[in-house]
Structure formats: structure tokens, C-alpha cells
PDB file of N, CA and C in Angstrom:
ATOM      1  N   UNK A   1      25.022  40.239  -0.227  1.00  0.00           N
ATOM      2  CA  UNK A   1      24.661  39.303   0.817  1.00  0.00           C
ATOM      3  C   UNK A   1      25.794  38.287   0.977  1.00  0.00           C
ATOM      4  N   UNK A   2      26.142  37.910   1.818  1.00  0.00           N
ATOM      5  CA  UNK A   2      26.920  36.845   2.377  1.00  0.00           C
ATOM      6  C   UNK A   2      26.630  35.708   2.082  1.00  0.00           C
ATOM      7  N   UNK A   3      27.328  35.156   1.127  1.00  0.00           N
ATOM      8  CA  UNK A   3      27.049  33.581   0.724  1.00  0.00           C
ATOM      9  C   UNK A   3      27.318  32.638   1.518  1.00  0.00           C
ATOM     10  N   UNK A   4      27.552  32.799   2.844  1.00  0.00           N
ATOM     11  CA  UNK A   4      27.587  31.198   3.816  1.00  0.00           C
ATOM     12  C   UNK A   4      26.452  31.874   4.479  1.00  0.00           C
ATOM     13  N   UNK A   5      25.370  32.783   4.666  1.00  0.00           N
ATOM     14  CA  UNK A   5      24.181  33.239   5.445  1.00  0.00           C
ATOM     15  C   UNK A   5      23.643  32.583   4.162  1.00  0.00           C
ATOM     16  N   UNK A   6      23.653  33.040   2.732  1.00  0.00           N
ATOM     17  CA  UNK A   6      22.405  32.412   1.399  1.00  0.00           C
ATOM     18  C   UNK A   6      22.584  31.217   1.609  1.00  0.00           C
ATOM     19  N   UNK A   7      23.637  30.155   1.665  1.00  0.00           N
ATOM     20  CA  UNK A   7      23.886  29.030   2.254  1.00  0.00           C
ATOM     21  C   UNK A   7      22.570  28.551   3.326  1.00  0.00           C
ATOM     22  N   UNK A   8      23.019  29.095   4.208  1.00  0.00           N
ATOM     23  CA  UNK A   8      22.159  28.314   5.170  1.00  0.00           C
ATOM     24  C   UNK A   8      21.088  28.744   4.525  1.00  0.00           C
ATOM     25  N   UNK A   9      19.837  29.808   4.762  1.00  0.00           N
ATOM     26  CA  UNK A   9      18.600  29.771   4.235  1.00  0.00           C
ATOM     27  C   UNK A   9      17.828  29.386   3.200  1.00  0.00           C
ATOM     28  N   UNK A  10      19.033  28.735   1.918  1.00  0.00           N
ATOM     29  CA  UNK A  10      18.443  27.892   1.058  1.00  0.00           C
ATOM     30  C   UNK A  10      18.623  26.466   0.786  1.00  0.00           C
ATOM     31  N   UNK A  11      19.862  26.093   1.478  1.00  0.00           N
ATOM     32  CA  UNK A  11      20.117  24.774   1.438  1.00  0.00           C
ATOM     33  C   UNK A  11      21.237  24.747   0.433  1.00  0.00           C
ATOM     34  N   UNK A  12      21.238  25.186  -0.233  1.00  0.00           N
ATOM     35  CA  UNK A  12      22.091  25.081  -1.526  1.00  0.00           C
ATOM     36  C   UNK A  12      23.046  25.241  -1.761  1.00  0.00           C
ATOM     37  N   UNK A  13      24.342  24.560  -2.092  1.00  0.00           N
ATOM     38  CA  UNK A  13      25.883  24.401  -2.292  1.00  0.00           C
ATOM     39  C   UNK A  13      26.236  24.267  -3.693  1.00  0.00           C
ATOM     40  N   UNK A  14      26.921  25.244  -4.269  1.00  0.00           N
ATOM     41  CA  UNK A  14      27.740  25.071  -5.513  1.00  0.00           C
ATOM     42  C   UNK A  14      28.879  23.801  -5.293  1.00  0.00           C
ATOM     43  N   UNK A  15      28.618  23.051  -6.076  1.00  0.00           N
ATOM     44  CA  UNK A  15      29.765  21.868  -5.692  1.00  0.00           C
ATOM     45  C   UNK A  15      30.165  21.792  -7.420  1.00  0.00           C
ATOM     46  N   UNK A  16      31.443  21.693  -7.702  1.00  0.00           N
ATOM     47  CA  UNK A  16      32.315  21.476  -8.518  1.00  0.00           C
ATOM     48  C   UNK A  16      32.789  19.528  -8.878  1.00  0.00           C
ATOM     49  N   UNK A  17      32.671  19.358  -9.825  1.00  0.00           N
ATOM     50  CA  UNK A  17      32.372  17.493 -10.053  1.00  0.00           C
ATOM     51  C   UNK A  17      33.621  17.827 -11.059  1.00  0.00           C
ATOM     52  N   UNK A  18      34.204  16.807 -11.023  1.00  0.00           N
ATOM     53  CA  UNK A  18      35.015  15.872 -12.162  1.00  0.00           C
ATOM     54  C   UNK A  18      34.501  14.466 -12.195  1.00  0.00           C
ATOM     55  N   UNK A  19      34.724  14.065 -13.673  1.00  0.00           N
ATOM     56  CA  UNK A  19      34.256  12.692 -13.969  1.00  0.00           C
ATOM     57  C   UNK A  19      34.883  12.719 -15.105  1.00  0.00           C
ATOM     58  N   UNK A  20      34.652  11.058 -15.790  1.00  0.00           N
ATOM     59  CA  UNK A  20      35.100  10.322 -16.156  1.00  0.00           C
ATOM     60  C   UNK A  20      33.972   9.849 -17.285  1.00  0.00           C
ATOM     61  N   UNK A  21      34.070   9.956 -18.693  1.00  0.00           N
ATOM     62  CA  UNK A  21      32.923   9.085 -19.441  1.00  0.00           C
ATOM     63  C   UNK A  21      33.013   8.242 -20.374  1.00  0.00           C
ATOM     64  N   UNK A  22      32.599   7.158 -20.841  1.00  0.00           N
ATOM     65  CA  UNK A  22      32.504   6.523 -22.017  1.00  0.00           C
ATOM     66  C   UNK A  22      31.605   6.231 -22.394  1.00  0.00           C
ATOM     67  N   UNK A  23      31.288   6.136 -23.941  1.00  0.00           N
ATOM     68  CA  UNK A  23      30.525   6.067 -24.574  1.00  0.00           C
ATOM     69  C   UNK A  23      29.569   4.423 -24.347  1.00  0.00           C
ATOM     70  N   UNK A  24      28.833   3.997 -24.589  1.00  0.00           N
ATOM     71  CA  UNK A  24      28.438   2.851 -24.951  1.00  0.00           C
ATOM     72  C   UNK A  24      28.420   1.757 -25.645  1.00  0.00           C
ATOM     73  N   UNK A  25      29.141   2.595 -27.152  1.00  0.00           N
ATOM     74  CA  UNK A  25      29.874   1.693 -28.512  1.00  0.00           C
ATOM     75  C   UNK A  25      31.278   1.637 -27.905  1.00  0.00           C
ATOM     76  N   UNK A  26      31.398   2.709 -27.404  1.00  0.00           N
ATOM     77  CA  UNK A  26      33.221   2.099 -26.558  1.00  0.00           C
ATOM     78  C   UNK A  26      34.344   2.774 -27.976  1.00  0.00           C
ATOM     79  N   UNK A  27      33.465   3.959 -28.470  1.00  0.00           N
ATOM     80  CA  UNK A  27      34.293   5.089 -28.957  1.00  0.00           C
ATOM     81  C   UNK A  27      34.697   6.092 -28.511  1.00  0.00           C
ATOM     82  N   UNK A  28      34.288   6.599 -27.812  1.00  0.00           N
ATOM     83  CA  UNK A  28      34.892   7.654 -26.962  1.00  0.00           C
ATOM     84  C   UNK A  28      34.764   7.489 -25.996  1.00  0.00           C
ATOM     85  N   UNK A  29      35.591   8.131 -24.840  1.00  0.00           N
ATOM     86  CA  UNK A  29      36.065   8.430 -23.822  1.00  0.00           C
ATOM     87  C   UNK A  29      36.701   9.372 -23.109  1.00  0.00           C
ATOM     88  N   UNK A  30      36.627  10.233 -21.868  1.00  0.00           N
ATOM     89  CA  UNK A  30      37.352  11.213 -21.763  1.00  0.00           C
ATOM     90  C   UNK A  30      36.767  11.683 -20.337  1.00  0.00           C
ATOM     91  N   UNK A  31      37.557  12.888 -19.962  1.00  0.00           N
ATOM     92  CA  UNK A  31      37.244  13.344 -18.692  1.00  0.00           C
ATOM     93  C   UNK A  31      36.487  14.662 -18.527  1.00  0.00           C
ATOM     94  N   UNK A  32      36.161  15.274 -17.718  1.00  0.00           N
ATOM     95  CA  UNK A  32      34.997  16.218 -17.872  1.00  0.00           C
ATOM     96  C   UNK A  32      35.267  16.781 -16.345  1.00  0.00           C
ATOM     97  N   UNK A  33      34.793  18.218 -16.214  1.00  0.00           N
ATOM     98  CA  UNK A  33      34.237  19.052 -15.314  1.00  0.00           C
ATOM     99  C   UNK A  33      32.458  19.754 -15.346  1.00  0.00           C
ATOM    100  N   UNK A  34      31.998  19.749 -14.287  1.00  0.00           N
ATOM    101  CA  UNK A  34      30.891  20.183 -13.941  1.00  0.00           C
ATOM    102  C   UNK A  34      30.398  20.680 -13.223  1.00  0.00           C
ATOM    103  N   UNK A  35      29.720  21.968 -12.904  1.00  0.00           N
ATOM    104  CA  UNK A  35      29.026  22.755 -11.673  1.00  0.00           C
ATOM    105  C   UNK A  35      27.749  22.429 -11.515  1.00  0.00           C
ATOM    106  N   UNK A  36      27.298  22.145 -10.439  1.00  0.00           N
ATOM    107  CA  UNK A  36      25.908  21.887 -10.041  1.00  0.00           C
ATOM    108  C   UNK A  36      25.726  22.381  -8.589  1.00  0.00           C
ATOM    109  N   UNK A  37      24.811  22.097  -8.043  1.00  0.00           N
ATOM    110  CA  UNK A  37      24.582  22.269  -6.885  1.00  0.00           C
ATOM    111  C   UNK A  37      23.627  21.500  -6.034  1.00  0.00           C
ATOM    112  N   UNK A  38      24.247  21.506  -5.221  1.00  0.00           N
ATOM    113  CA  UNK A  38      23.780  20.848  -3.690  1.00  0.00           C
ATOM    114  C   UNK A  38      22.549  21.035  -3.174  1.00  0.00           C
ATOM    115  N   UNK A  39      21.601  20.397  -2.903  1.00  0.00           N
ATOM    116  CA  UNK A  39      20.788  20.739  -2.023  1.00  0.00           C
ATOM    117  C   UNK A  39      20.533  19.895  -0.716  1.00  0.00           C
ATOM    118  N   UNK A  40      21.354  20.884   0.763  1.00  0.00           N
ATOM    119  CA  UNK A  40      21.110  19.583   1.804  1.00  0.00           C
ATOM    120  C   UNK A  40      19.626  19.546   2.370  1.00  0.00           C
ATOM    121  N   UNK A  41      18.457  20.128   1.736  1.00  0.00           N
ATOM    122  CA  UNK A  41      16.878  19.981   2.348  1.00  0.00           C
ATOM    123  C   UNK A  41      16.837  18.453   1.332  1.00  0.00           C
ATOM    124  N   UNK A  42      17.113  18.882   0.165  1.00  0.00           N
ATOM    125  CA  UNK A  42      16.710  17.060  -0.537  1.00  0.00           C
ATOM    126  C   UNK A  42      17.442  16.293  -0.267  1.00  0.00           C
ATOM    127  N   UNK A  43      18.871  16.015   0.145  1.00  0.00           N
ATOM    128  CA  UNK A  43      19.800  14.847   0.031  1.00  0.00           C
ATOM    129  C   UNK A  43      20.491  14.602   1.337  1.00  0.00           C
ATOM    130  N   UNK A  44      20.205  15.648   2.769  1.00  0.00           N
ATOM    131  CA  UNK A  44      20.279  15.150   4.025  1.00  0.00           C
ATOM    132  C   UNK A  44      21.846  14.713   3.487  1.00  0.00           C
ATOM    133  N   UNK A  45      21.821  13.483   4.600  1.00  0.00           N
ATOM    134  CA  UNK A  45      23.080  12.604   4.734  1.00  0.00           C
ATOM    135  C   UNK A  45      23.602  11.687   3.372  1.00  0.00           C
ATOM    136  N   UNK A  46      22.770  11.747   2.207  1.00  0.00           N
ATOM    137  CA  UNK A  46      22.624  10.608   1.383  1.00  0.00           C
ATOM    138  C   UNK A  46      23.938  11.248   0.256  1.00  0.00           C
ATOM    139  N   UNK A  47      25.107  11.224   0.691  1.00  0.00           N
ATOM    140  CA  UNK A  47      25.672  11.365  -0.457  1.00  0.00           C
ATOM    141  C   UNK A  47      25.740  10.560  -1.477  1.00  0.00           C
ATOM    142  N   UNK A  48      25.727   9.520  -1.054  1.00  0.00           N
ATOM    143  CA  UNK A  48      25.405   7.929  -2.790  1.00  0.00           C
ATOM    144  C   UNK A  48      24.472   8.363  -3.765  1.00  0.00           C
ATOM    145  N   UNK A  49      23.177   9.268  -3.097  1.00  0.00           N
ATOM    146  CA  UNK A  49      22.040   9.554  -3.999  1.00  0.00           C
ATOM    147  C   UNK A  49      22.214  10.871  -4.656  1.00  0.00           C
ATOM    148  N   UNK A  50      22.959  11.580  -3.925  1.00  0.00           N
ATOM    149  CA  UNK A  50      23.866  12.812  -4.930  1.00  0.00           C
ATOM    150  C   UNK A  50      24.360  12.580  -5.696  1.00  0.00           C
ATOM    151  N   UNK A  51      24.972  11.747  -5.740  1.00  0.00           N
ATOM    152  CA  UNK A  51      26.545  11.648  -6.701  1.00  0.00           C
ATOM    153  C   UNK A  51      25.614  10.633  -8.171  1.00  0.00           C
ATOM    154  N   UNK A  52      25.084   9.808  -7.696  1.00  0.00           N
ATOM    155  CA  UNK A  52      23.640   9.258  -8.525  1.00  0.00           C
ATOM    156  C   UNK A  52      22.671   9.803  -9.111  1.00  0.00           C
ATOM    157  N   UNK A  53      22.575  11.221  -8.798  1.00  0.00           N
ATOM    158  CA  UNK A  53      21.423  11.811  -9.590  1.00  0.00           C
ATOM    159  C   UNK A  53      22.761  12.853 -10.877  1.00  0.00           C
ATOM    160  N   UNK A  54      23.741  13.307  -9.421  1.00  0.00           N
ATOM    161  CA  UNK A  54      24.913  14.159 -10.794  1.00  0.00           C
ATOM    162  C   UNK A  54      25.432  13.250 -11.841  1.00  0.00           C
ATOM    163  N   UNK A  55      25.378  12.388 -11.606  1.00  0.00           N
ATOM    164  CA  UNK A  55      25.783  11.125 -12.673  1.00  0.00           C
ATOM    165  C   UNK A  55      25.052  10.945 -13.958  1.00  0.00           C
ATOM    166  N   UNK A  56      23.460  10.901 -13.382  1.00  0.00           N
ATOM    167  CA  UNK A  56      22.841  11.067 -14.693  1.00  0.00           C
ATOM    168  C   UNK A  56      22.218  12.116 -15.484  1.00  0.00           C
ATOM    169  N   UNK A  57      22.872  13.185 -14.834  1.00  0.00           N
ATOM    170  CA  UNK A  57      22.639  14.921 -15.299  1.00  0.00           C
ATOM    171  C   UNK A  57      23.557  15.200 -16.215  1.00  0.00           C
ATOM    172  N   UNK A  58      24.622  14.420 -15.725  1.00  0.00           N
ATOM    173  CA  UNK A  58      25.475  14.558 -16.595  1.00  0.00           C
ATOM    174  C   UNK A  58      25.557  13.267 -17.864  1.00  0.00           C
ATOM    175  N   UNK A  59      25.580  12.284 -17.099  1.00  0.00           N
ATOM    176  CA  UNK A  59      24.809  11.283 -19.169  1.00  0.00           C
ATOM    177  C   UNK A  59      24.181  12.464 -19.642  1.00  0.00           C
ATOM    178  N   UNK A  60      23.160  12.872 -19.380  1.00  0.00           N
ATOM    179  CA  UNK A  60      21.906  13.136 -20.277  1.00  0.00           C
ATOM    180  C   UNK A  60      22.425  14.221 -20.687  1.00  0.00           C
ATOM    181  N   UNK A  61      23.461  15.433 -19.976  1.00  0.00           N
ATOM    182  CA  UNK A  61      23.969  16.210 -21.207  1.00  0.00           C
ATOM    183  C   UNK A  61      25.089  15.865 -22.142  1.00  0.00           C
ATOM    184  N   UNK A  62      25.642  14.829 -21.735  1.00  0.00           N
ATOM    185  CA  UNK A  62      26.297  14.333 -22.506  1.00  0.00           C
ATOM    186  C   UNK A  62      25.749  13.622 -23.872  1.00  0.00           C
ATOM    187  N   UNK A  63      24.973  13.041 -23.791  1.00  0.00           N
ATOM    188  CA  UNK A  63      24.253  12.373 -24.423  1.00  0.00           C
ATOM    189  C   UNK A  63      23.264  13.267 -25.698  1.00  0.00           C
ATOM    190  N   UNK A  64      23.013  13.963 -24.621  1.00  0.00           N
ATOM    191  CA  UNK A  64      22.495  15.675 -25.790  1.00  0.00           C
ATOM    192  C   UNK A  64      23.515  15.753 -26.944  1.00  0.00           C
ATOM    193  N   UNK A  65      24.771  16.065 -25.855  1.00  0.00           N
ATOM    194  CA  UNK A  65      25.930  17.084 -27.246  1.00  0.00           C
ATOM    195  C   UNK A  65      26.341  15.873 -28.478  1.00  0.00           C
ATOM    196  N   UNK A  66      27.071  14.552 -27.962  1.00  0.00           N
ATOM    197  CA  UNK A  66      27.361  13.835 -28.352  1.00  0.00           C
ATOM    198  C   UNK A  66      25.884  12.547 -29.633  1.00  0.00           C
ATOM    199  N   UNK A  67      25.019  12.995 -28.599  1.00  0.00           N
ATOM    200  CA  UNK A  67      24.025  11.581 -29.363  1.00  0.00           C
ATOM    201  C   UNK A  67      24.091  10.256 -29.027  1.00  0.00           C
ATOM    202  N   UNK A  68      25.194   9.906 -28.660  1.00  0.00           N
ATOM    203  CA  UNK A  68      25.194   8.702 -28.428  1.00  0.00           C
ATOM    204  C   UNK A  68      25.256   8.464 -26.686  1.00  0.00           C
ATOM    205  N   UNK A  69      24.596   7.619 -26.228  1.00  0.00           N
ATOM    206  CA  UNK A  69      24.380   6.666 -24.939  1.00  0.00           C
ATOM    207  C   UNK A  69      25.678   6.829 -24.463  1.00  0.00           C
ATOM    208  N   UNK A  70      25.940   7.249 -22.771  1.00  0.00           N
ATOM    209  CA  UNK A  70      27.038   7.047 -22.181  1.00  0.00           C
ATOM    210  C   UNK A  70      26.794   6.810 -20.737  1.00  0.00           C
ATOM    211  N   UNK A  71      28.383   6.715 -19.958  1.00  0.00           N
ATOM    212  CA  UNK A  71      27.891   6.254 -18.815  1.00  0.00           C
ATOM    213  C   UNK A  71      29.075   7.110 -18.358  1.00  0.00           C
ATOM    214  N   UNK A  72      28.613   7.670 -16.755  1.00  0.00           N
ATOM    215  CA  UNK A  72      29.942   8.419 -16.257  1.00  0.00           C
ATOM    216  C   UNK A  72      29.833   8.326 -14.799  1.00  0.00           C
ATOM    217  N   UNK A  73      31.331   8.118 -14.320  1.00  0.00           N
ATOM    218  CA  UNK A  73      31.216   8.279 -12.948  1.00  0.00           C
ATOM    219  C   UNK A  73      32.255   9.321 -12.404  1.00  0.00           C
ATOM    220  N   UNK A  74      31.496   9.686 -11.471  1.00  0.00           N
ATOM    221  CA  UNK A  74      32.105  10.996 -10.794  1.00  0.00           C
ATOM    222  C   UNK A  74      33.315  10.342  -9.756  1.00  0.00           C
ATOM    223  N   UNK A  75      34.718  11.197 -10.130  1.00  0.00           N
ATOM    224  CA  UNK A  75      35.970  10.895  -9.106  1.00  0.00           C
ATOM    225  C   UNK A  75      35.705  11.545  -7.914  1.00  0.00           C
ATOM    226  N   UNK A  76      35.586  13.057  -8.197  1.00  0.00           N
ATOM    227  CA  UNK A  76      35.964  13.856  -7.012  1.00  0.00           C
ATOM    228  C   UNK A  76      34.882  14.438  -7.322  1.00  0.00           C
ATOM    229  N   UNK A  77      34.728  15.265  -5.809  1.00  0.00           N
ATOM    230  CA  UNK A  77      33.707  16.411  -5.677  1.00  0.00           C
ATOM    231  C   UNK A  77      34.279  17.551  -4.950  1.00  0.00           C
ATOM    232  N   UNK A  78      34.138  18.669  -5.315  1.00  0.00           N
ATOM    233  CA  UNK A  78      33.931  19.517  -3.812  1.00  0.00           C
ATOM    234  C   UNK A  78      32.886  20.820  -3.725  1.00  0.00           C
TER     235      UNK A  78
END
């Protein structure tokens, strides 16, 4: 099947993230890649609330591997 036809009928975009994280004690730090995906039926025009929910998908696996509390913000997307 043609992935810009699965595109349209599900809404859904593989988007590729880089970011940026540090820890909370302010021991580590470092940069990161991530695949997720898009959905334009939930997030319409709202890219701020995208990049805000990938933000904390990514704490929380971060936070998994590592244990400790972090905070990350996303540079780029595509």
C-alpha cells in the first residue's frame, strides 16, 4: 500500500525528533533522537501541543532508563 494514501486515511505521520536533556541533579546531560508519530485528527493546527506531549514521552522514557527526573526540549522535528 502506498504510504502517502495510509497517510491520509489514518492521520498519522512518522516524525523523527532530536532533543536535548538534562537531568534534574544537573548530572547528566546530552542529546538524543526519537521516532514517534503524528497524529493530525488529535493535534489539528496545534503544533506547541505536539512538541509538549513528545517532550514528556520522552522524560518519562528517559526517566525509565536513567531513574532519575529530567527535562527535555525538542530542537528539530521532521
Amino acid at each position: 500500500m502506498d504510504s502517502s494514501l495510509e497517510t491520509k486515511k489514518t492521520g498519522l505521520r512518522e516524525v523523527f525528533v532530536s532533543y536535548h536533556f538534562t537531568t534534574l541533579d544537573l548530572t547528566n546531560n546530552g542529546f538524543g533522537n526519537f521516532v514517534g508519530q503524528f497524529n493530525a485528527e488529535v493535534y489539528g493546527d496545534s503544533m506547541a501541543k505536539f512538541i509538549q506531549d513528545i517532550e514528556k514521552s520522552i522524560e518519562m522514557s528517559l526517566e525509565n532508563q536513567l531513574a532519575i527526573k529530567c527535562k527535555v526540549k525538542v530542537l528539530f522535528f521532521r
